[in-house]
Protein backbone atom coordinates (compact mmCIF):
# COMPACT_ATOMS: atom_id res chain seq x y z
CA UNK A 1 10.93 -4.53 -8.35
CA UNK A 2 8.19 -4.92 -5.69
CA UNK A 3 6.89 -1.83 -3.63
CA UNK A 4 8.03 -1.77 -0.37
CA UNK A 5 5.07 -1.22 2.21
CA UNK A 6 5.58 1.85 3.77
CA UNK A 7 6.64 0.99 6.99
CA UNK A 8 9.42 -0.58 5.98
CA UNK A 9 11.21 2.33 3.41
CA UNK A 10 14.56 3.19 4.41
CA UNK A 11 14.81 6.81 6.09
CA UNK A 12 15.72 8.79 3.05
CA UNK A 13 12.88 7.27 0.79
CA UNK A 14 10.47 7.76 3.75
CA UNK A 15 11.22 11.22 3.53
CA UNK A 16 10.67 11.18 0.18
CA UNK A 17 7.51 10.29 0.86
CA UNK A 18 6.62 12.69 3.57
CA UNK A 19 7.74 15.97 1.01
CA UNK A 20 5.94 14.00 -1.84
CA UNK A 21 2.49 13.88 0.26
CA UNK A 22 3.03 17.27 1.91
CA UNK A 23 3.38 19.61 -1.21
CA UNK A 24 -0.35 19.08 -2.42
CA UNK A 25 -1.48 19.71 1.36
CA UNK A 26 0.92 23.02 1.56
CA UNK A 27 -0.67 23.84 -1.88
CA UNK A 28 -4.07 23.33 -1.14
CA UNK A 29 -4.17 24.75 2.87
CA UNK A 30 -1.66 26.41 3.02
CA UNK A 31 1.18 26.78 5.84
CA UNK A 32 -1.30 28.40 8.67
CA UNK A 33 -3.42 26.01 7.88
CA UNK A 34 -1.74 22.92 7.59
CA UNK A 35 -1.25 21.00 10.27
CA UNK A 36 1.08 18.02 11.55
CA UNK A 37 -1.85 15.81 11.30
CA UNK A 38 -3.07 16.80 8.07
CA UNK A 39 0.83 16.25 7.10
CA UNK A 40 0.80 12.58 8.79
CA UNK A 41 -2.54 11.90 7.15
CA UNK A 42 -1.29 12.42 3.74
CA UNK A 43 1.85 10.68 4.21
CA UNK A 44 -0.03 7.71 5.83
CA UNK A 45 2.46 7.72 8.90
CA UNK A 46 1.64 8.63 12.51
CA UNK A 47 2.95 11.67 13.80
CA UNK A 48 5.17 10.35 15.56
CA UNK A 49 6.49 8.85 12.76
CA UNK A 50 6.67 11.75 11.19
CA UNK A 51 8.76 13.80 13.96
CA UNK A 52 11.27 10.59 13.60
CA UNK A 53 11.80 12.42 9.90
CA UNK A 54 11.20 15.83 10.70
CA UNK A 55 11.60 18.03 13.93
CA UNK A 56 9.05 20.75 12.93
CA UNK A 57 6.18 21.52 10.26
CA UNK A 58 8.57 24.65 9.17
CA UNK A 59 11.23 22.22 8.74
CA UNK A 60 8.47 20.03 6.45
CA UNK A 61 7.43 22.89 4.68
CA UNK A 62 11.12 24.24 3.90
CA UNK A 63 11.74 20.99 2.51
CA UNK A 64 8.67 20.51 0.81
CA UNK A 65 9.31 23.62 -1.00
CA UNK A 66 13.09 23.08 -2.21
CA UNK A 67 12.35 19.45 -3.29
CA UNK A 68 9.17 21.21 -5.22
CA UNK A 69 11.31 23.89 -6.74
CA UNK A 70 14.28 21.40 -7.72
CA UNK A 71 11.61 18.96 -8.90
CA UNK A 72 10.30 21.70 -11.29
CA UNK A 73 13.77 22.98 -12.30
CA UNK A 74 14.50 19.52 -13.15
CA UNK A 75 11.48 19.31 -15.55
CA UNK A 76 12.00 22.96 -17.10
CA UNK A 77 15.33 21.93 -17.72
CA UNK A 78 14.50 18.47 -19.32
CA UNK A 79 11.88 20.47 -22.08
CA UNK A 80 14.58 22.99 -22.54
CA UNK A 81 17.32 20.02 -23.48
CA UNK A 82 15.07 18.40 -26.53
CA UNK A 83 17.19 18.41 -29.27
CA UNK A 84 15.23 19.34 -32.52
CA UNK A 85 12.85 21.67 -30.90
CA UNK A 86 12.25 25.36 -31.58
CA UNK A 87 13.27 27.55 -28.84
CA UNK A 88 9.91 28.66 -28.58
CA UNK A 89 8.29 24.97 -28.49
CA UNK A 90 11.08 24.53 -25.40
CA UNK A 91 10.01 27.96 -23.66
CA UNK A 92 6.29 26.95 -24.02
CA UNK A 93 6.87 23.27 -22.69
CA UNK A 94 9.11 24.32 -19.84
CA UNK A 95 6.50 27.07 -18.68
CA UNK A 96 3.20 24.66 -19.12
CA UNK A 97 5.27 21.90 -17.38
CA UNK A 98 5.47 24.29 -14.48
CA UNK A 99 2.31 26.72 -14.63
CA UNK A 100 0.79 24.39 -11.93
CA UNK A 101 4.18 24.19 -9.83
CA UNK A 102 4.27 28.39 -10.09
CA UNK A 103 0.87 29.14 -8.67
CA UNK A 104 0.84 26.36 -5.87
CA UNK A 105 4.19 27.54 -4.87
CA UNK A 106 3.40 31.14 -4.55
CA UNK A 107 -0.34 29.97 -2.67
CA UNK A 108 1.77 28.00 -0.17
CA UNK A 109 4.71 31.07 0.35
CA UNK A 110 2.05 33.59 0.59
CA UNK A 111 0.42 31.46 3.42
CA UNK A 112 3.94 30.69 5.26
CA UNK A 113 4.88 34.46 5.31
CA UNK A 114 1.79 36.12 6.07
CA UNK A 115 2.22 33.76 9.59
């Protein structure tokens, strides 16, 4: 299957796109100092094009952060579902899978409530 370029992704994958490319920004700025044009930027979308996906960078960001979390759930659960693995060997994968996920995520919550 080809990629489609991104001007032509249907609405829901574009907005895959938009949380995809805003997480590492929210991780790395922060929600103060994030903003819609550093969100546009990473996306590679206007931000107009963005506001046709998303009515507010809170919005973004609250969206960002539950497709992060499920994302991560999704992965701790996978390691935790091998069959033929030690408890401990599951525990271990599930928490190194997500060590990076943890401290971005609690970098970009600290930023968006000490607005």
């Amino acid at each position: 299957m080809r990629n489609q370029p991104k001007s032509q992704l249907a609405a829901p994958d574009k907005k895959e796109l938009i949380l995809n490319a805003a997480i590492p920004v929210f991780g790395k700025s922060g929600f103060k100092k994030t903003s819609i044009e550093d969100l546009a930027d990473a996306a590679d979308i206007s931000k107009q094009g963005l506001y046709l996906h998303f009515s507010s960078k809170e919005e973004i960001f609250q969206a960002a952060m539950q497709k992060y979390l499920e994302d991560g759930l999704n992965l701790v659960q996978q390691e935790l579902d091998k069959p033929d693995t030690a408890l401990f060997q599951q525990l271990m994968g599930a928490m190194d899978g997500k060590r990076v996920v943890w401290a971005v995520l609690m970098g970009g919550c600290q930023s968006y409530v000490s607005t």
